[in-house]
Protein backbone atom coordinates (compact mmCIF):
# COMPACT_ATOMS: atom_id res chain seq x y z
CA UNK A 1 -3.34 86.34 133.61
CA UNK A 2 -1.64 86.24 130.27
CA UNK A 3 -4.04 86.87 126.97
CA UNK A 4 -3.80 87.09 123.71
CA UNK A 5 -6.10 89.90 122.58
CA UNK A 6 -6.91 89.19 118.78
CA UNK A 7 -10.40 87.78 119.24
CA UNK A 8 -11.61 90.24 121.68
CA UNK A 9 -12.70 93.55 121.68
CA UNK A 10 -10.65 94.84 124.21
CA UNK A 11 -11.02 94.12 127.90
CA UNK A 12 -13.51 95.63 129.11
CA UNK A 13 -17.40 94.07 128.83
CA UNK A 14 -19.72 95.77 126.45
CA UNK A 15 -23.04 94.66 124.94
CA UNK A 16 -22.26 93.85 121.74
CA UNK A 17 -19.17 92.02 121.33
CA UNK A 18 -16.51 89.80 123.37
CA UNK A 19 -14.21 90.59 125.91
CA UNK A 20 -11.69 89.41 127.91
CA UNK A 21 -13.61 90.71 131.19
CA UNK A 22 -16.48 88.77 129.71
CA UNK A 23 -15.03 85.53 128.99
CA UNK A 24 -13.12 84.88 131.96
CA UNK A 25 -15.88 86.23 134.59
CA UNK A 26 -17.94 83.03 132.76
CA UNK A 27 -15.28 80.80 133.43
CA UNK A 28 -15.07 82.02 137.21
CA UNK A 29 -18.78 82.08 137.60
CA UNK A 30 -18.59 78.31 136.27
CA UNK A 31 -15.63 77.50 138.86
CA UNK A 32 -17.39 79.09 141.75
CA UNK A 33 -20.57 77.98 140.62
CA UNK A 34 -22.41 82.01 141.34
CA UNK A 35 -21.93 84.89 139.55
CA UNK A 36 -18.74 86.90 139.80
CA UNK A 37 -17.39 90.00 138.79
CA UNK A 38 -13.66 90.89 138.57
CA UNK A 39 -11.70 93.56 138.43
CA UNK A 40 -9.37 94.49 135.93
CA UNK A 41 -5.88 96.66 136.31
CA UNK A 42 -6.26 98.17 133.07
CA UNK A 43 -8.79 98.63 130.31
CA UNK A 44 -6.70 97.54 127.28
CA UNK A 45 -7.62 97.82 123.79
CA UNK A 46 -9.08 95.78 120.72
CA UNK A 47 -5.75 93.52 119.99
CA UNK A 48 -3.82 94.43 122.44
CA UNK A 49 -2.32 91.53 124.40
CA UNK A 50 -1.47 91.26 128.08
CA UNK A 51 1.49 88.54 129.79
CA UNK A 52 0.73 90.18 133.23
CA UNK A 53 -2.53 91.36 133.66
CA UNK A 54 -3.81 91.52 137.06
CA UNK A 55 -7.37 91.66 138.62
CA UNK A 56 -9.11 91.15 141.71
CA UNK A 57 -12.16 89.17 142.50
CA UNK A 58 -13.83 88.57 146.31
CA UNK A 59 -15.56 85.58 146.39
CA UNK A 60 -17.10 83.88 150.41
CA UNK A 61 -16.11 80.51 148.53
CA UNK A 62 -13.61 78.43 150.05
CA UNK A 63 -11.89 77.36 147.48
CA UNK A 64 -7.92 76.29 147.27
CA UNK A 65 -5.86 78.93 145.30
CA UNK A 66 -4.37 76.11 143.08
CA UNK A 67 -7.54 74.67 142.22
CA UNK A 68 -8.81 78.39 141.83
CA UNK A 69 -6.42 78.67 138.63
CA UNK A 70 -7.05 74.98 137.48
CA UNK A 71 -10.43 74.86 137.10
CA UNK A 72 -10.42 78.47 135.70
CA UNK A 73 -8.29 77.06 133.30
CA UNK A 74 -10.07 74.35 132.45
CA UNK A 75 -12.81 76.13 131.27
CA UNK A 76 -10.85 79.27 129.63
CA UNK A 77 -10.18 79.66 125.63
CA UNK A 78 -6.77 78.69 124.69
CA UNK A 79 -5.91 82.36 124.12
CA UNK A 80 -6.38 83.29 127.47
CA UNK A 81 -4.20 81.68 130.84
CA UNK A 82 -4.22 82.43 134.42
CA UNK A 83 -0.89 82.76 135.37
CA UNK A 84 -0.95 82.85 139.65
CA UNK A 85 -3.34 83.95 142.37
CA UNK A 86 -2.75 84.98 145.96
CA UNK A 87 -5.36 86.27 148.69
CA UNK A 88 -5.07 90.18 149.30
CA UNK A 89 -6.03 92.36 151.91
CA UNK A 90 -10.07 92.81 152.13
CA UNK A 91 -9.16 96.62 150.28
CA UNK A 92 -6.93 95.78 147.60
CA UNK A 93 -8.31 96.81 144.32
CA UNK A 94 -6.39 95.63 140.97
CA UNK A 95 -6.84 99.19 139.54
CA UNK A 96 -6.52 101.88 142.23
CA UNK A 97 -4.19 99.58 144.35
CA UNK A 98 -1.71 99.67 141.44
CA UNK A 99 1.28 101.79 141.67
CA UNK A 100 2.31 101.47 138.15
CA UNK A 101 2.37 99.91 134.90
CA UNK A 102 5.12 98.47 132.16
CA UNK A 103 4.24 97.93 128.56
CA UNK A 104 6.55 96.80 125.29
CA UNK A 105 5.96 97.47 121.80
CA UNK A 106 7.29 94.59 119.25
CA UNK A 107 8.24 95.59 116.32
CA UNK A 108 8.85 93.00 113.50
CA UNK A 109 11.64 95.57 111.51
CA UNK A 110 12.13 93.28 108.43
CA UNK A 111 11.04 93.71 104.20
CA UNK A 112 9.03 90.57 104.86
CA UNK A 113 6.39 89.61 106.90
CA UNK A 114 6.39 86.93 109.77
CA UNK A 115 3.29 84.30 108.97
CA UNK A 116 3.82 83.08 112.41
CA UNK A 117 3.26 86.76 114.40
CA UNK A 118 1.14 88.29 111.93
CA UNK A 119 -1.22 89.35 115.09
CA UNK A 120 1.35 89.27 117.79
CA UNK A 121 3.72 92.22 115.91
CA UNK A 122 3.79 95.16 114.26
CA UNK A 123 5.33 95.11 110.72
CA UNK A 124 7.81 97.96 110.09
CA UNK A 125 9.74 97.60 106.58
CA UNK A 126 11.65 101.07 106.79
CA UNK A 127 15.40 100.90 108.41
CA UNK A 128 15.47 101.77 111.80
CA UNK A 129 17.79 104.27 113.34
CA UNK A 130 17.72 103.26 117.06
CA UNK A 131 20.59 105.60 118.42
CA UNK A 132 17.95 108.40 117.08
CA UNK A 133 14.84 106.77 118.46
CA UNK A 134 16.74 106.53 121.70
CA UNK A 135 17.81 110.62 121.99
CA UNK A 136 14.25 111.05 121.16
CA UNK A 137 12.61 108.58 123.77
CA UNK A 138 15.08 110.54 126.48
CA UNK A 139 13.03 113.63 126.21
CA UNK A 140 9.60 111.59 127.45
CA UNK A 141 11.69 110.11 130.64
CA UNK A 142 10.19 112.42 133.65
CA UNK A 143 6.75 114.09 134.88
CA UNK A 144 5.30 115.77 131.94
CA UNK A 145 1.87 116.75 130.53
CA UNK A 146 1.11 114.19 127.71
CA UNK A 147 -1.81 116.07 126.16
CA UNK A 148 0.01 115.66 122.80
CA UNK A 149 -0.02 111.88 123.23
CA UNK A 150 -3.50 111.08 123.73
CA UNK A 151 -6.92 110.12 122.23
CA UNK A 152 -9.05 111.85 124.27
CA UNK A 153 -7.60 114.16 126.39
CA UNK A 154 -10.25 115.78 129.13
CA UNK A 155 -10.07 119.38 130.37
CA UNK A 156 -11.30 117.73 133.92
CA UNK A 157 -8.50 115.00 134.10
CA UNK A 158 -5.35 115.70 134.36
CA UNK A 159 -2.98 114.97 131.64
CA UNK A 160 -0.02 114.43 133.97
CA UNK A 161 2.10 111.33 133.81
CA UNK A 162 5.36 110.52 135.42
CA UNK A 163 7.27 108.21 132.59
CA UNK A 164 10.07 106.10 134.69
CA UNK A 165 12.05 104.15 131.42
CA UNK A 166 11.60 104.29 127.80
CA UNK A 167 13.75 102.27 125.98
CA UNK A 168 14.66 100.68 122.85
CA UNK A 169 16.49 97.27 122.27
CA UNK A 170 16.74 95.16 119.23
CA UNK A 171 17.63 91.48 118.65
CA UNK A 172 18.12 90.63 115.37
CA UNK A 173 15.14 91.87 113.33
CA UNK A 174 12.58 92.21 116.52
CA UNK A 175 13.01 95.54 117.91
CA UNK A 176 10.99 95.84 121.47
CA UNK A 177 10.30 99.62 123.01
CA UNK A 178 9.83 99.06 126.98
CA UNK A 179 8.16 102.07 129.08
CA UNK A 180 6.93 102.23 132.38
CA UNK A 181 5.24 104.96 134.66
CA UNK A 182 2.87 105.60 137.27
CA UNK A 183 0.32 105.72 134.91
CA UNK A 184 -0.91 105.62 131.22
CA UNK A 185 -3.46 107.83 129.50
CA UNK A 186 -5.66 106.80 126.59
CA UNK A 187 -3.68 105.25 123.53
CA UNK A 188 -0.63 107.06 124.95
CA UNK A 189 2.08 104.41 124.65
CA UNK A 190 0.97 103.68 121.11
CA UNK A 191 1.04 107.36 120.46
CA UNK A 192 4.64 107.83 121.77
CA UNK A 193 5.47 104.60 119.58
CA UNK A 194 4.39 105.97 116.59
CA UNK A 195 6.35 109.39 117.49
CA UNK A 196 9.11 107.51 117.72
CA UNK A 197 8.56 105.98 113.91
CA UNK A 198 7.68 109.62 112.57
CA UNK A 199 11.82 110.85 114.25
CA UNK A 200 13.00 107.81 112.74
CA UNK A 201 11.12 108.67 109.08
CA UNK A 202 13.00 112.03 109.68
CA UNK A 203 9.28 113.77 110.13
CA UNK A 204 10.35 115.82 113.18
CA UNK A 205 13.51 115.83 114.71
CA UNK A 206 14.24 114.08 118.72
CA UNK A 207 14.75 117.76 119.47
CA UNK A 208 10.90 118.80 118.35
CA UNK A 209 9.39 116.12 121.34
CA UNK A 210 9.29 118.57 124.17
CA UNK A 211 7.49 121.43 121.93
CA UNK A 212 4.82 119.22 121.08
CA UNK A 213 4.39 118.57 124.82
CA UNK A 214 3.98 122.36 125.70
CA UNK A 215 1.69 123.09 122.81
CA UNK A 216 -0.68 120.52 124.35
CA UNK A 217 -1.75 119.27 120.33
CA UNK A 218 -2.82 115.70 119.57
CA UNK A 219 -2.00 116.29 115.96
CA UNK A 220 1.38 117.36 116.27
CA UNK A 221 2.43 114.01 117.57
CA UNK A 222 2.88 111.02 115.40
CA UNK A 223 0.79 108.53 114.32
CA UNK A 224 -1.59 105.93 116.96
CA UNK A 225 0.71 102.60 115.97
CA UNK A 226 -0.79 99.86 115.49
CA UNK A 227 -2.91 97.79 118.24
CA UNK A 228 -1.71 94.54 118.07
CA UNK A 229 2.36 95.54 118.77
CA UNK A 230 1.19 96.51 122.40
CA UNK A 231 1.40 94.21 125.50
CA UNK A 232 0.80 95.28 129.21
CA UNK A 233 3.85 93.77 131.11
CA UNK A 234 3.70 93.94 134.15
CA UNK A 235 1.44 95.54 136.96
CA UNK A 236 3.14 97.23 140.12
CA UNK A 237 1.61 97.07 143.74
């Protein structure tokens, strides 16, 4: 499914306020007429928007995979679209079948605002050196501990993350930063974002990203960017 996460309070359901997981388990539950729980890839955040989320659902209905999505649909918000279904093997599990995940970052780099993405981008007024950004991003590229760019690192998880791409492409004044790896800790790609702002403010150098991995120091990183910049891509199986 495809969302757009301005209304909700993140994905995943909690008591007191609305979710994505919430609102579209309704929807099913309506379609399949019993309750049904799904489950979700990823737990995104307050704002943050998804145009490939994935999650799984088992259901002893027989019910057509096109009208499945239809009357889904039919019943969903306008911020929020399924985009496809397919049957899966009895074990397939959106979150511990996946394999790996891609998310961008838009940036709207520009003295004025956009009225028309005020939710959907992340307004950056300062000039943008992107051949800096990029030497920087280089040094995340690879298995590393990214202890430094996360909200609540654990001493019993591990830390460990295999980054696969990080990079940075502009097109006129929309600048979009695309990573992907095996796996994403909390508030990590918005941390690594806003590193990449602080190297291009000239508040540590490309050069200083790989001691701020070894000392292991959430506040030696940059600044958590903003939520609603961040989409989940694309899910790998």
């Amino acid at each position: 499914m495809a969302y757009r996460g301005t209304a909700y309070h993140g994905y995943q359901k909690q008591d007191n306020a609305v979710t994505i997981q919430e609102t579209v388990e309704k929807c099913i539950s309506r379609v399949l007429d019993t309750p049904t729980e799904i489950y979700g890839c990823s737990r995104t955040d307050t704002g943050v928007h998804a145009n490939g989320y994935c999650f799984s659902v088992k259901t002893e209905k027989q019910i057509p995979i096109r009208n499945f999505i239809r009357g889904t649909n039919g019943y969903l918000p306008s911020d929020i679209t399924l985009l496809s279904c397919e049957e899966a093997p009895e074990d397939f599990h959106a979150r511990y079948s996946c394999r790996g995940k891609e998310y961008v970052y838009l940036i709207h780099n520009s003295e004025c605002r956009d009225p028309f993405a005020e939710d959907l981008k992340y307004h950056y007024r300062r000039k943008m050196d992107l051949d800096l950004m990029r030497r920087a991003a280089e040094y995340f590229v690879g298995r590393h501990d990214f202890s430094s760019f996360c909200s609540n690192a654990s001493e019993k998880a591990s830390t460990v993350r295999t980054v696969h791409e990080l990079r940075l492409d502009r097109e006129d004044e929309l600048v979009k930063v695309t990573i992907s790896g095996d796996g994403f800790l909390y508030n990590m790609v918005r941390i690594i974002v806003g590193t990449l702002l602080w190297v291009n403010e000239g508040k540590i150098a490309p050069e200083d990203i790989p001691v701020i991995m070894q000392r292991s120091d959430r506040r030696l990183a940059g600044k958590t960017a903003q939520a609603h910049g961040l989409y989940l891509n694309r899910v790998f199986y």
